[in-house]
N, C-alpha and C. Protein backbone atom coordinates (compact mmCIF):
# COMPACT_ATOMS: atom_id res chain seq x y z
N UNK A 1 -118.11 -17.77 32.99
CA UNK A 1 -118.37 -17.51 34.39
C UNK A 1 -117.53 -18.49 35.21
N UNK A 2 -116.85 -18.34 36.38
CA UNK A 2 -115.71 -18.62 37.02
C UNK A 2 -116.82 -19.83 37.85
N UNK A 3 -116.16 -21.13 38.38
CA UNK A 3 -116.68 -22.31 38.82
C UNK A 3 -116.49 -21.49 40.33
N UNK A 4 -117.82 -21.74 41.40
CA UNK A 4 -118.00 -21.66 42.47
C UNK A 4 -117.62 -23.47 43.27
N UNK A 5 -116.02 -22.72 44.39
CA UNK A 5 -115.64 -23.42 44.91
C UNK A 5 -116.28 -23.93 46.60
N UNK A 6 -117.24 -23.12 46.82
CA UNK A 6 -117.80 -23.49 48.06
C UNK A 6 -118.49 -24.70 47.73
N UNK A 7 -118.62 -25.32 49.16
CA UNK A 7 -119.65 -26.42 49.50
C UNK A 7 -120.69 -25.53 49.38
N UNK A 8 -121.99 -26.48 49.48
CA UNK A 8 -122.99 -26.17 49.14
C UNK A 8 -123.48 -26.77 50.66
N UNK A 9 -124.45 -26.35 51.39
CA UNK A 9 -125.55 -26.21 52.37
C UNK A 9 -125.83 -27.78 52.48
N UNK A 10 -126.10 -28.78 53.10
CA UNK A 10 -126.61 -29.96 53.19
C UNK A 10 -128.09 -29.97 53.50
N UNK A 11 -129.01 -30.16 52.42
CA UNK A 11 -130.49 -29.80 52.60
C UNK A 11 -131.02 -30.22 53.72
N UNK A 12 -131.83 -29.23 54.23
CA UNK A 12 -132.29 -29.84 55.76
C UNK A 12 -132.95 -30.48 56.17
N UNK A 13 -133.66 -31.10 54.57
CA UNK A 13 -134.90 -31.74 54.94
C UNK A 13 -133.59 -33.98 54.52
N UNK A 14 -132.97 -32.96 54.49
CA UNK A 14 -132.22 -34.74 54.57
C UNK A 14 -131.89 -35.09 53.33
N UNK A 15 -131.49 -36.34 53.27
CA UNK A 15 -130.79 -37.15 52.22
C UNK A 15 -132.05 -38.13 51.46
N UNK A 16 -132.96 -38.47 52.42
CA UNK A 16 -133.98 -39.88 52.78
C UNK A 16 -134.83 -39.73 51.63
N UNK A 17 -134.74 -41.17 50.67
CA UNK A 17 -135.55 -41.23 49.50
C UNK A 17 -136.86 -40.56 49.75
N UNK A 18 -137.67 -41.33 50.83
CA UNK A 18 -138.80 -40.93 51.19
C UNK A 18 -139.28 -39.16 50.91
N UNK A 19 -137.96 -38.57 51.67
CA UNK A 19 -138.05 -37.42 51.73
C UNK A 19 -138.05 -36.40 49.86
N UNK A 20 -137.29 -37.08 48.79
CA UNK A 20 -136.72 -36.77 47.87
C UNK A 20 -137.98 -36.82 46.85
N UNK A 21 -138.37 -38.03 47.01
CA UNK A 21 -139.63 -38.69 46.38
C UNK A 21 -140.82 -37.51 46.67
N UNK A 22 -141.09 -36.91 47.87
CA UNK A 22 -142.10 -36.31 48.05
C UNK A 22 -141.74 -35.08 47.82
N UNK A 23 -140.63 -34.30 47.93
CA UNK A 23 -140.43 -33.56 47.28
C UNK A 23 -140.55 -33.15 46.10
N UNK A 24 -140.94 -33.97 45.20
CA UNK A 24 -140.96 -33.47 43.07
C UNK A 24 -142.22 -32.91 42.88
N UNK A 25 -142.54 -33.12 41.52
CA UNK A 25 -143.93 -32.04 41.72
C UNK A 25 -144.64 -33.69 41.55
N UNK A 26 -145.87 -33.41 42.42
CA UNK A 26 -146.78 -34.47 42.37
C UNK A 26 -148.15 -33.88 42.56
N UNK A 27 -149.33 -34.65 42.30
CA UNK A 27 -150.54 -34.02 42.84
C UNK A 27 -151.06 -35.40 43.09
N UNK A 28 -152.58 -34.97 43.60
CA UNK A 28 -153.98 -35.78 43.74
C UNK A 28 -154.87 -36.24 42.96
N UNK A 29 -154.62 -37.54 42.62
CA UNK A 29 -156.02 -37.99 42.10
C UNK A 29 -156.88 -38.60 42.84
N UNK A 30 -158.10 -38.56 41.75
CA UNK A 30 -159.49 -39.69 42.54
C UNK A 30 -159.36 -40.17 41.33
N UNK A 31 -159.47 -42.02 42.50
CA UNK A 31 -159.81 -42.95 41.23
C UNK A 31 -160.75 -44.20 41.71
N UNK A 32 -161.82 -44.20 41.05
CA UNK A 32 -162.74 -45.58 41.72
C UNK A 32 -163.43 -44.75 43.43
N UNK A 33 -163.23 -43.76 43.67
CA UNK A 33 -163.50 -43.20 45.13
C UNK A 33 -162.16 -43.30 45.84
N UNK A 34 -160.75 -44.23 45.64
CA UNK A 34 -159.51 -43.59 46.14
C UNK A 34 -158.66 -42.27 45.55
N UNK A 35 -158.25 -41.85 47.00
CA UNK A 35 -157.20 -40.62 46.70
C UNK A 35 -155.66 -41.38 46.47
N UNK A 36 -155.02 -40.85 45.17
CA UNK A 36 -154.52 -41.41 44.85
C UNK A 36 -152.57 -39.91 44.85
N UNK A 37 -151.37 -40.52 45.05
CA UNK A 37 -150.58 -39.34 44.67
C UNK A 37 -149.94 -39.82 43.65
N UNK A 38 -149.64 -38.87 42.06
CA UNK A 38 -148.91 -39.21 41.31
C UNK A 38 -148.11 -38.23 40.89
N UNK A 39 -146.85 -38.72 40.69
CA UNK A 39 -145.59 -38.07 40.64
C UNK A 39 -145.18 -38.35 39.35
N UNK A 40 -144.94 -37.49 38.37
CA UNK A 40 -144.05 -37.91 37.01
C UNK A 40 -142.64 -38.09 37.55
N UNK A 41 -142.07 -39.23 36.64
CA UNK A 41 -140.80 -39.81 36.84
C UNK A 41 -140.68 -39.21 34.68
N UNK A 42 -139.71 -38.55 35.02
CA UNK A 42 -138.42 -38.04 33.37
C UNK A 42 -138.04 -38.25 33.17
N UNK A 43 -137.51 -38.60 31.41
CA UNK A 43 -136.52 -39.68 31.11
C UNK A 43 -135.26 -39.75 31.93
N UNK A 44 -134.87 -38.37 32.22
CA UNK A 44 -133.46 -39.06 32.48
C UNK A 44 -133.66 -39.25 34.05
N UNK A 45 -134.78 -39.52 34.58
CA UNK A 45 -134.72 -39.74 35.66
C UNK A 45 -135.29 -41.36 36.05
N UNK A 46 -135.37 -41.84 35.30
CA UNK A 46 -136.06 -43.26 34.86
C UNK A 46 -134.74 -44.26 34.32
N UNK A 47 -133.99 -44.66 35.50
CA UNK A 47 -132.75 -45.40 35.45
C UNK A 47 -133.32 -47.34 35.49
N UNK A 48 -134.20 -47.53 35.88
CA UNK A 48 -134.17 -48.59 36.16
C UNK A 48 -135.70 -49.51 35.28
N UNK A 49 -135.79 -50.65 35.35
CA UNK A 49 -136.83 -51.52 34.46
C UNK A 49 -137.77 -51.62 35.02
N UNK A 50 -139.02 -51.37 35.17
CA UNK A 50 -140.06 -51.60 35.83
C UNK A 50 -141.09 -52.36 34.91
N UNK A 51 -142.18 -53.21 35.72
CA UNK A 51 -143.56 -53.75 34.95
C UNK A 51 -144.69 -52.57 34.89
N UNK A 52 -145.61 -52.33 34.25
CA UNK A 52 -146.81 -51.50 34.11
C UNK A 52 -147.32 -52.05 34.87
N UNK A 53 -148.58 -52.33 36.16
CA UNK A 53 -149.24 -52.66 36.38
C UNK A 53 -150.41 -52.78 35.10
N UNK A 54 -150.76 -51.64 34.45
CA UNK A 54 -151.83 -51.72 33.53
C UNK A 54 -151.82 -52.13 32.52
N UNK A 55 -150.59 -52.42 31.66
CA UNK A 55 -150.75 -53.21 30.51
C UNK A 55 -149.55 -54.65 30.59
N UNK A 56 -148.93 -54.67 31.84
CA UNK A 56 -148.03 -56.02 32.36
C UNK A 56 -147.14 -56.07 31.30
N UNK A 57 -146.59 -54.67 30.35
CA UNK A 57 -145.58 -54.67 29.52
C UNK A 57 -144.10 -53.69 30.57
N UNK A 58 -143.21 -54.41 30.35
CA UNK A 58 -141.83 -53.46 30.55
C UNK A 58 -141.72 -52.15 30.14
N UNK A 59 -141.55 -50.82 31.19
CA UNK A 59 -141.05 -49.73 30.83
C UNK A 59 -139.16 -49.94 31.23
N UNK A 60 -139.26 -49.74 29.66
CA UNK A 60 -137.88 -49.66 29.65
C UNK A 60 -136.80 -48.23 30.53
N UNK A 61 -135.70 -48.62 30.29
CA UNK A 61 -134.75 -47.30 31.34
C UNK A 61 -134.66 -45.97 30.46
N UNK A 62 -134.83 -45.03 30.84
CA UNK A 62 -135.17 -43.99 30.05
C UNK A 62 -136.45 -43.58 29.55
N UNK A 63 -137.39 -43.70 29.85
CA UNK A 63 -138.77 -44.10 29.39
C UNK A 63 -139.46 -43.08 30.76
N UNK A 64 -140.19 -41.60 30.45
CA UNK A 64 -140.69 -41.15 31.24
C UNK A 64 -142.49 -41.98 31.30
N UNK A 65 -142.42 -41.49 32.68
CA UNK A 65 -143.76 -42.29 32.97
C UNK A 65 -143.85 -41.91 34.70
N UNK A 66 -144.96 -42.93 35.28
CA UNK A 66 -145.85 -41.95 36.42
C UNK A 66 -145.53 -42.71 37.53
N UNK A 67 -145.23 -42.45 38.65
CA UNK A 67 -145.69 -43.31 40.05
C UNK A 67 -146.69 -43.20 40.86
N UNK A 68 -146.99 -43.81 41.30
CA UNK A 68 -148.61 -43.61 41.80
C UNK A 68 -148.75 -44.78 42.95
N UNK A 69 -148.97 -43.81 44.25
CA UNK A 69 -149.25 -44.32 45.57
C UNK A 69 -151.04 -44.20 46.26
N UNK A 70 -151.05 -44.98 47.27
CA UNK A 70 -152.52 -44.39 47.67
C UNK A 70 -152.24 -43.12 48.66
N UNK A 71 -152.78 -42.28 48.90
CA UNK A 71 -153.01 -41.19 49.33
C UNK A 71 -153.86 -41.26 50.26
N UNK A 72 -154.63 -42.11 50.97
CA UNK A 72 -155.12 -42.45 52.08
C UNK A 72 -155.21 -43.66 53.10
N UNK A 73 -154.43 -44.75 52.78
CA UNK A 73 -153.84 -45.61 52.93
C UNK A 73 -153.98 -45.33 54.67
N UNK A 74 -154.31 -46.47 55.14
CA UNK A 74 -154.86 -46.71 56.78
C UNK A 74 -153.81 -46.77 57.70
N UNK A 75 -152.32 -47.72 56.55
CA UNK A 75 -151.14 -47.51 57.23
C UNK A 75 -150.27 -46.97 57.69
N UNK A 76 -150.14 -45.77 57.03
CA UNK A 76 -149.29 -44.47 57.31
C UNK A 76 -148.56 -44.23 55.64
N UNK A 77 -147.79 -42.78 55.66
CA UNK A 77 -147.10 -42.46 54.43
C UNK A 77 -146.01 -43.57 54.24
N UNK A 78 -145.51 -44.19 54.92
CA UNK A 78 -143.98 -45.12 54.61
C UNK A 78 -144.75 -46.09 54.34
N UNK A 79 -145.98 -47.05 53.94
CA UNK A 79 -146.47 -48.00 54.14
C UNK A 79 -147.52 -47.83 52.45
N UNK A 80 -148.14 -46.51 52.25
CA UNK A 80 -148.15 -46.00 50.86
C UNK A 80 -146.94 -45.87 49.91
N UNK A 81 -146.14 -45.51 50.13
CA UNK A 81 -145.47 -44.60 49.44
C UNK A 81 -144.51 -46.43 49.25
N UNK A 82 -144.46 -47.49 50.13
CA UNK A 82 -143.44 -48.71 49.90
C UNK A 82 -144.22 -49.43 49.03
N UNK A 83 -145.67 -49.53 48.72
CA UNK A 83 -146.46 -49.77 47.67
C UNK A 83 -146.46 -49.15 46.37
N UNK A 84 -145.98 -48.60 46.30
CA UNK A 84 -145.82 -47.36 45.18
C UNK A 84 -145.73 -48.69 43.45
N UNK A 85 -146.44 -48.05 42.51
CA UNK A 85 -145.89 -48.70 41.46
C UNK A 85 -145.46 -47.76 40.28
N UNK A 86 -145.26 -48.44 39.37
CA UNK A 86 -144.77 -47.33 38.36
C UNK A 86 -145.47 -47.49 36.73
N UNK A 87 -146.60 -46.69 36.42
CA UNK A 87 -147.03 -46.79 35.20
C UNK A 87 -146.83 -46.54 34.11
N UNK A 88 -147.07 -46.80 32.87
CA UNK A 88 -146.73 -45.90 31.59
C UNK A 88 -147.41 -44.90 31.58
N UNK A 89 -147.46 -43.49 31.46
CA UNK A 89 -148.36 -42.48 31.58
C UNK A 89 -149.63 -42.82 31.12
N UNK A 90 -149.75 -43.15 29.44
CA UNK A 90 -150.91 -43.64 28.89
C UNK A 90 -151.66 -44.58 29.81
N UNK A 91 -151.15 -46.00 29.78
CA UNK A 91 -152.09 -46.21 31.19
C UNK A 91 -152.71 -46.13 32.15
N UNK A 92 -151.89 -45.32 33.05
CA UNK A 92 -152.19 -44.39 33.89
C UNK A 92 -154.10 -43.70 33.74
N UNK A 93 -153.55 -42.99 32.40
CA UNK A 93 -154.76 -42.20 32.06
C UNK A 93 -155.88 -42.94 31.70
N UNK A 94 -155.60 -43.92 31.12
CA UNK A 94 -156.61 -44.55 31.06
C UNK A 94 -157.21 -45.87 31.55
N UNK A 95 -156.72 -45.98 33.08
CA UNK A 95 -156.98 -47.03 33.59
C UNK A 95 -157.92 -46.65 35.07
């Protein structure tokens, strides 16, 4: 099949992490009585080293696993979402 030489459309909802981030598939949890949003992060989308909050071990680069913001947060979405951490899934689940 022949390579399509057009540009492509510049998405309208922007360039803005913020915007990119909320875009993936994510849902709602409850945890402890907070609403919580978690987003799977995929290996090959998992470029960089992060700490677990739940077991204070290194997820290495390449290593799918979860992000997880508060979802009701008093401050606004940019103020959740800059808190954001990044778990090992297992943790996650069971923390």
């Amino acid at each position: 099949m022949p390579r399509s030489n057009r540009r492509r459309r510049p998405d309208p909802a922007g360039d803005d992490s913020f915007e990119r981030l909320l875009a993936g598939w994510k849902r709602s949890e409850m945890r402890r009585g907070v609403e919580w949003t978690v987003q799977p992060v995929g290996a090959a989308q998992a470029l960089k080293e992060y700490t677990c909050p739940g077991c204070g071990r290194v997820i290495e680069p390449g290593v799918a696993h979860v992000v997880a913001w508060r979802a009701d947060g008093v401050l606004g979405d940019q103020a959740d979402l800059a808190a954001r951490r990044h778990w090992h899934t297992h943790c996650w689940r069971i923390g």
